[in-house]
N, C-alpha and C. Protein backbone atom coordinates (compact mmCIF):
# COMPACT_ATOMS: atom_id res chain seq x y z
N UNK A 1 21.57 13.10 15.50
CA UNK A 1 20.27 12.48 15.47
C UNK A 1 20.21 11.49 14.30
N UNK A 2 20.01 10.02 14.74
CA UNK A 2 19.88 9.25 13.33
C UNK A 2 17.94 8.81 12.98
N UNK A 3 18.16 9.27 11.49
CA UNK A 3 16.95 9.25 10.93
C UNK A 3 16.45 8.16 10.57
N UNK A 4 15.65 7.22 11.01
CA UNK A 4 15.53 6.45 10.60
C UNK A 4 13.93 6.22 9.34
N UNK A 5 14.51 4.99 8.40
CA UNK A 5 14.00 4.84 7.31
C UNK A 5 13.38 3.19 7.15
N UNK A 6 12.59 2.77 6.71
CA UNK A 6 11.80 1.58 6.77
C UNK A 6 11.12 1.52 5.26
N UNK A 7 11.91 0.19 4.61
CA UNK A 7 11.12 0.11 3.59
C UNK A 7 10.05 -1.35 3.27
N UNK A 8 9.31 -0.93 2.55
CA UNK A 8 7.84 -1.93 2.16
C UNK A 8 8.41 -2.31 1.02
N UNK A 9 7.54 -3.45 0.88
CA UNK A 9 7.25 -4.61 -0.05
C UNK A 9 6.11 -4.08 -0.89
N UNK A 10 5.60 -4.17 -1.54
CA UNK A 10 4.38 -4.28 -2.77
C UNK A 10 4.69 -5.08 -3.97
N UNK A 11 3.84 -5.55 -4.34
CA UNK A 11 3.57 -6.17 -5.77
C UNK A 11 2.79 -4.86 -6.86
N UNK A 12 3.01 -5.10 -7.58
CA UNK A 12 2.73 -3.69 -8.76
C UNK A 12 1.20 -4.50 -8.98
N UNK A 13 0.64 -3.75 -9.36
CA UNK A 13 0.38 -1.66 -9.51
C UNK A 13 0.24 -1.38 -8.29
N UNK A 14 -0.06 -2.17 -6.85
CA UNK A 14 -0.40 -1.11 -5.48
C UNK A 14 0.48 0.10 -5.59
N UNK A 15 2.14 -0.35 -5.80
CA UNK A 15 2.63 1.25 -5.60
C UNK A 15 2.41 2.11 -6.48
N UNK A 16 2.32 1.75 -8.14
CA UNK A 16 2.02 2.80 -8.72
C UNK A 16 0.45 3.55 -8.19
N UNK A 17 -0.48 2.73 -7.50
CA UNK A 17 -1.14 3.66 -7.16
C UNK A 17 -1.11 4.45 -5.91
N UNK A 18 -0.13 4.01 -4.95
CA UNK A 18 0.29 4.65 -4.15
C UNK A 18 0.76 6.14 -4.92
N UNK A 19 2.02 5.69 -5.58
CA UNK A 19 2.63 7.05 -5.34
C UNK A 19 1.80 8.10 -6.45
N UNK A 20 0.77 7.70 -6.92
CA UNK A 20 -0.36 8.91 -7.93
C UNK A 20 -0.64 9.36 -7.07
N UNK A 21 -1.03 8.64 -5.76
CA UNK A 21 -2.02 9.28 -5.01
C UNK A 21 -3.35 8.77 -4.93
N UNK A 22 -3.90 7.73 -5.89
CA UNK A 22 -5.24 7.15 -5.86
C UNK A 22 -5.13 6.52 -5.10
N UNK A 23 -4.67 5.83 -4.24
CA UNK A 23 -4.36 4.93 -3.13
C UNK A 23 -3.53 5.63 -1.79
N UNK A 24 -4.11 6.15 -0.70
CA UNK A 24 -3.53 6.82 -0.11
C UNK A 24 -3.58 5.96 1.26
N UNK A 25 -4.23 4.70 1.22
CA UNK A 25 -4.12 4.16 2.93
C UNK A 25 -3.57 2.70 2.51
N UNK A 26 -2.30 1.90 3.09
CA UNK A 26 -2.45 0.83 2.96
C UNK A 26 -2.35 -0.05 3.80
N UNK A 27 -2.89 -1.46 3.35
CA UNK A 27 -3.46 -2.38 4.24
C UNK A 27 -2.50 -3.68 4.67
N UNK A 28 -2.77 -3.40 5.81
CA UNK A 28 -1.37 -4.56 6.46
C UNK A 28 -2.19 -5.17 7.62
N UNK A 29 -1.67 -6.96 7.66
CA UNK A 29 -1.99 -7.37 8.87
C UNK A 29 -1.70 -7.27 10.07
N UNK A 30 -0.83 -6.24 10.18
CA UNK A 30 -0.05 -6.03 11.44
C UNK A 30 -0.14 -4.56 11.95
N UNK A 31 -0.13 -4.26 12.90
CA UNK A 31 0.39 -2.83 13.56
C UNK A 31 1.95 -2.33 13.07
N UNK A 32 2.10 -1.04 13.55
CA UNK A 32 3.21 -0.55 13.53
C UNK A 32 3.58 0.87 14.18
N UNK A 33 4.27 0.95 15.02
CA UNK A 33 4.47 1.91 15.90
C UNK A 33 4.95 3.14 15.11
N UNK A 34 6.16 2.79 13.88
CA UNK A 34 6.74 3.30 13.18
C UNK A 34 6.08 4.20 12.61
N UNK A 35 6.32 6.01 12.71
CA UNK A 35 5.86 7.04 12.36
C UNK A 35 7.22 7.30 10.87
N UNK A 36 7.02 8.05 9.92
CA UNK A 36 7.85 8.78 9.14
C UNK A 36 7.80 8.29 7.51
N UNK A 37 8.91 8.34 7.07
CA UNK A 37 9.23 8.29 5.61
C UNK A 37 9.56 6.81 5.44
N UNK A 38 8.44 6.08 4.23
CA UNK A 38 8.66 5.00 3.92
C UNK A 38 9.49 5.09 2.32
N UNK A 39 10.62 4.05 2.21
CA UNK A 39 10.81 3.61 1.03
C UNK A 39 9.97 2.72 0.57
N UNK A 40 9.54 2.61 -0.44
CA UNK A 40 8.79 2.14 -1.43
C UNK A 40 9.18 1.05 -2.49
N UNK A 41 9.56 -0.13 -2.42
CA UNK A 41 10.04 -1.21 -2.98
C UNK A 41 9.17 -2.33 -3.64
N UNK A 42 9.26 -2.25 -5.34
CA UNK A 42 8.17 -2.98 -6.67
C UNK A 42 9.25 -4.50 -6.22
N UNK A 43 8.09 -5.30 -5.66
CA UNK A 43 8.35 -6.78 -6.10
C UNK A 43 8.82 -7.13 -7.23
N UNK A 44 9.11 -8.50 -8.11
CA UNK A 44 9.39 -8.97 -8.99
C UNK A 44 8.18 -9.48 -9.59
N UNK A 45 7.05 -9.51 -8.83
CA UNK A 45 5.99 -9.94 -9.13
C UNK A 45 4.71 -9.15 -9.07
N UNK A 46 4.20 -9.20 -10.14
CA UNK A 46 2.69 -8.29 -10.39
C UNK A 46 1.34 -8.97 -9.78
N UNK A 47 0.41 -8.11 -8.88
CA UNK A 47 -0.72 -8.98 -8.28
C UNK A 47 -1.55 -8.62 -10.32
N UNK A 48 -1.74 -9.95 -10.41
CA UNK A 48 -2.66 -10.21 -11.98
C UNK A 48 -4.14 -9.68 -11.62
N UNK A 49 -4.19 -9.87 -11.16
CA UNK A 49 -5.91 -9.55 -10.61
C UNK A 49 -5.65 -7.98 -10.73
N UNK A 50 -4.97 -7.36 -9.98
CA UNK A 50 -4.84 -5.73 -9.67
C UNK A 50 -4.67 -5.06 -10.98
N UNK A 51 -3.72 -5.59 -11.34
CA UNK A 51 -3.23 -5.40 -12.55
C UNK A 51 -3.90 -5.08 -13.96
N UNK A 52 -5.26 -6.32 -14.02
CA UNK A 52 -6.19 -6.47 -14.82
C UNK A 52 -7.17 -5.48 -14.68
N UNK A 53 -7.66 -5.25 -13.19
CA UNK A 53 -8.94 -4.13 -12.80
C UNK A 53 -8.42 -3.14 -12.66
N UNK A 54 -7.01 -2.17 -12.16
CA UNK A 54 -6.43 -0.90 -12.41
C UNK A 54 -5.92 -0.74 -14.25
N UNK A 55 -6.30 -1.67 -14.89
CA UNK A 55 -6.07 -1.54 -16.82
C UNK A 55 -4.65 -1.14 -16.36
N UNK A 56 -3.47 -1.90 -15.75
CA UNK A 56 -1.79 -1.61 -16.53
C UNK A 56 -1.71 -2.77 -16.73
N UNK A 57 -0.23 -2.40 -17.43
CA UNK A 57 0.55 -3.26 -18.37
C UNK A 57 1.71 -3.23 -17.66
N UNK A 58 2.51 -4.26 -17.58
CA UNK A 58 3.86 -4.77 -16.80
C UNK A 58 4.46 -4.06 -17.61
N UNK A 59 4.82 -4.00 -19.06
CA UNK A 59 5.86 -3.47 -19.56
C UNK A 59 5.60 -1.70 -19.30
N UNK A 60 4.74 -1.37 -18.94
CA UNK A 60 5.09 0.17 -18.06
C UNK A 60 5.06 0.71 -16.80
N UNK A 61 5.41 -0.64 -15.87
CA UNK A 61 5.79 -0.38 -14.76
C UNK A 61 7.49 -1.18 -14.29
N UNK A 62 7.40 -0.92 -13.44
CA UNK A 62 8.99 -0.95 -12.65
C UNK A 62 8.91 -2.01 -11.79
N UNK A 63 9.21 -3.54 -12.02
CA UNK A 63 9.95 -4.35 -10.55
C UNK A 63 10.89 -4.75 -10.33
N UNK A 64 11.61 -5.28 -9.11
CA UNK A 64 12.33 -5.75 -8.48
C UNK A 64 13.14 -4.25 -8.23
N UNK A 65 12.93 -3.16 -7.49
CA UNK A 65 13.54 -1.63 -6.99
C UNK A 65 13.08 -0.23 -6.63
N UNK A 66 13.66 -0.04 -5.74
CA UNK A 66 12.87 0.93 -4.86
C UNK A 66 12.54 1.88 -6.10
N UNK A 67 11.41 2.43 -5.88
CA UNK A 67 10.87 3.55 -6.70
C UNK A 67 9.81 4.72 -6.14
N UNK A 68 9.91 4.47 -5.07
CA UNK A 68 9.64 5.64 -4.64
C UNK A 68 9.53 6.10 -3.31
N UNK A 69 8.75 7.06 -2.58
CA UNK A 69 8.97 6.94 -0.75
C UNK A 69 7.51 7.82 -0.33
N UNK A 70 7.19 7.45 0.41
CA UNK A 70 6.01 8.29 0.93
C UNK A 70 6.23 8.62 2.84
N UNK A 71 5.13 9.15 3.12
CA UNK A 71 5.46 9.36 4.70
C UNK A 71 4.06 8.98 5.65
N UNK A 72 4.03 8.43 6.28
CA UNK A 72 3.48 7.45 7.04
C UNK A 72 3.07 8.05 8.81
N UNK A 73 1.69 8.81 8.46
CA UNK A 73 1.82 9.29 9.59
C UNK A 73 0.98 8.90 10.60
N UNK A 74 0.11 7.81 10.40
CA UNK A 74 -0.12 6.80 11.05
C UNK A 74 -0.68 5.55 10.96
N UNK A 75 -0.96 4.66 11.88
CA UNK A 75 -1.54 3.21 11.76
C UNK A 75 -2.72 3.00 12.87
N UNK A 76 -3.94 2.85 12.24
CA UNK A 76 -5.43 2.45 12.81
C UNK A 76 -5.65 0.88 12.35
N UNK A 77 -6.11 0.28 13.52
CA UNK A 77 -7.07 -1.07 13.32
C UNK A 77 -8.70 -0.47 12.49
N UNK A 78 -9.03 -1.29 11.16
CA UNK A 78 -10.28 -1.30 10.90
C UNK A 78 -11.58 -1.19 11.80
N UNK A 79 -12.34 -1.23 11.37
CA UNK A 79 -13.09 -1.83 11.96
C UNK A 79 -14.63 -2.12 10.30
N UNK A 80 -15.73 -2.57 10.77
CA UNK A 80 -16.35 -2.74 9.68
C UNK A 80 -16.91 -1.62 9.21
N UNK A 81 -17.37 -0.22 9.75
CA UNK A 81 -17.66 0.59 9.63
C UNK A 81 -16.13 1.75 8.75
N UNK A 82 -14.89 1.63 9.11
CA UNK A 82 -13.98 2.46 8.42
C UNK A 82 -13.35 1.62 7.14
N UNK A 83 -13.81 0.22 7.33
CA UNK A 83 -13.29 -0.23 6.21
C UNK A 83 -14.23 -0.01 4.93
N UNK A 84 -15.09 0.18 4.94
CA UNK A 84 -16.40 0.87 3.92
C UNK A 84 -16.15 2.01 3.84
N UNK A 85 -16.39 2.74 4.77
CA UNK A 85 -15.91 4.32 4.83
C UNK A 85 -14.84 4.74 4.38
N UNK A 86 -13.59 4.13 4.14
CA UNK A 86 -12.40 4.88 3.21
C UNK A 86 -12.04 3.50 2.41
N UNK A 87 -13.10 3.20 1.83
CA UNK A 87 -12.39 2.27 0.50
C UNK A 87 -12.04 2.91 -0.55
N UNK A 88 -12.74 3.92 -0.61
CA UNK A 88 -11.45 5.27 -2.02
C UNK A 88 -10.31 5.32 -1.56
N UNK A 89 -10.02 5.17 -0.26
CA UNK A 89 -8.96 5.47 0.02
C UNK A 89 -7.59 4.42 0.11
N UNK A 90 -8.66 2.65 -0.03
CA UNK A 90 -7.62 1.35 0.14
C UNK A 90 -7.54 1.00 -0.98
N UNK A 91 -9.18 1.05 -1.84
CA UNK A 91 -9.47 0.20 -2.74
C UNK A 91 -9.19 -1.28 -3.04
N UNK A 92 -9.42 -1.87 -1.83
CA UNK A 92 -9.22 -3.32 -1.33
C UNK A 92 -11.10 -3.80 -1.39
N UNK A 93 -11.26 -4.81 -2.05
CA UNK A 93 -12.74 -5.12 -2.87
C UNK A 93 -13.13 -5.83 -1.55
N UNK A 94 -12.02 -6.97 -1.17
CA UNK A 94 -12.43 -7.97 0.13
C UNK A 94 -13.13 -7.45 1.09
N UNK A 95 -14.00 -8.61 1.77
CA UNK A 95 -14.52 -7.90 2.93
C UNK A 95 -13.67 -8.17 4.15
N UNK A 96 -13.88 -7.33 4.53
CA UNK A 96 -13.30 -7.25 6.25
C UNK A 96 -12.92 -8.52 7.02
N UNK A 97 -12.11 -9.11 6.99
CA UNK A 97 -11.99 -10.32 7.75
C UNK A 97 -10.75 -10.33 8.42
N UNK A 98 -10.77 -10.92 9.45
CA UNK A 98 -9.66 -10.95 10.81
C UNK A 98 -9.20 -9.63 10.77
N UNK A 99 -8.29 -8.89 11.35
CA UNK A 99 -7.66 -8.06 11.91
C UNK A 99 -7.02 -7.27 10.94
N UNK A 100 -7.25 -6.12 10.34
CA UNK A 100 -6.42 -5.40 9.19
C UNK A 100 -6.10 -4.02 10.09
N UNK A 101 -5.19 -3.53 9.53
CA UNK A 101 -4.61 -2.55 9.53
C UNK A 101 -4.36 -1.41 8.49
N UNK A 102 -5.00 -0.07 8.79
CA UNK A 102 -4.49 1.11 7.92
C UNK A 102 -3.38 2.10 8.35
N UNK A 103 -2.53 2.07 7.20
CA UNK A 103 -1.28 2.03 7.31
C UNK A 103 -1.00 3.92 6.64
């Protein structure tokens, strides 16, 4: 049986708040059929904005390498009502526009 593995992109801090756990849904423009264990891969580049309102500092986080893996057990289209309803859970400030995905 081959296991298969799929890894993401992020810009720091999303994953560090992924893998705390304060961030437990994330947001993609796309669908994905793909059920299981994601690798977890820090860009070279920090979102500044995120960065500034989660209070880190680049020099104590990790980019350009995988650092960590989570498991992915499914993918819902928004809508305007769940995107309010689990923003503890995206912590994405934007409003709802075109087609998002929780991941």
């Amino acid at each position: 049986m081959k296991i298969k593995k799929l890894l993401l992109h992020f810009r720091q801090p999303w994953i560090e708040l992924i893998l705390s756990g304060q961030k437990t849904i994330e947001v993609r423009s796309w669908p994905t059929r793909y059920r299981g264990e994601l690798w977890l891969h820090a860009g070279k580049k920090a979102d500044k904005y995120a960065m500034k309102r989660f209070n880190f500092s680049a020099g104590n986080l990790t980019f350009g390498a995988i650092i960590g893996k989570c498991v992915l057990l499914d993918c819902l289209e928004f809508d305007n009502y769940t995107w309010e309803d689990l923003y503890e859970e995206h912590l994405v400030k934007d409003a709802l526009e075109n087609r998002k995905y929780a991941w």
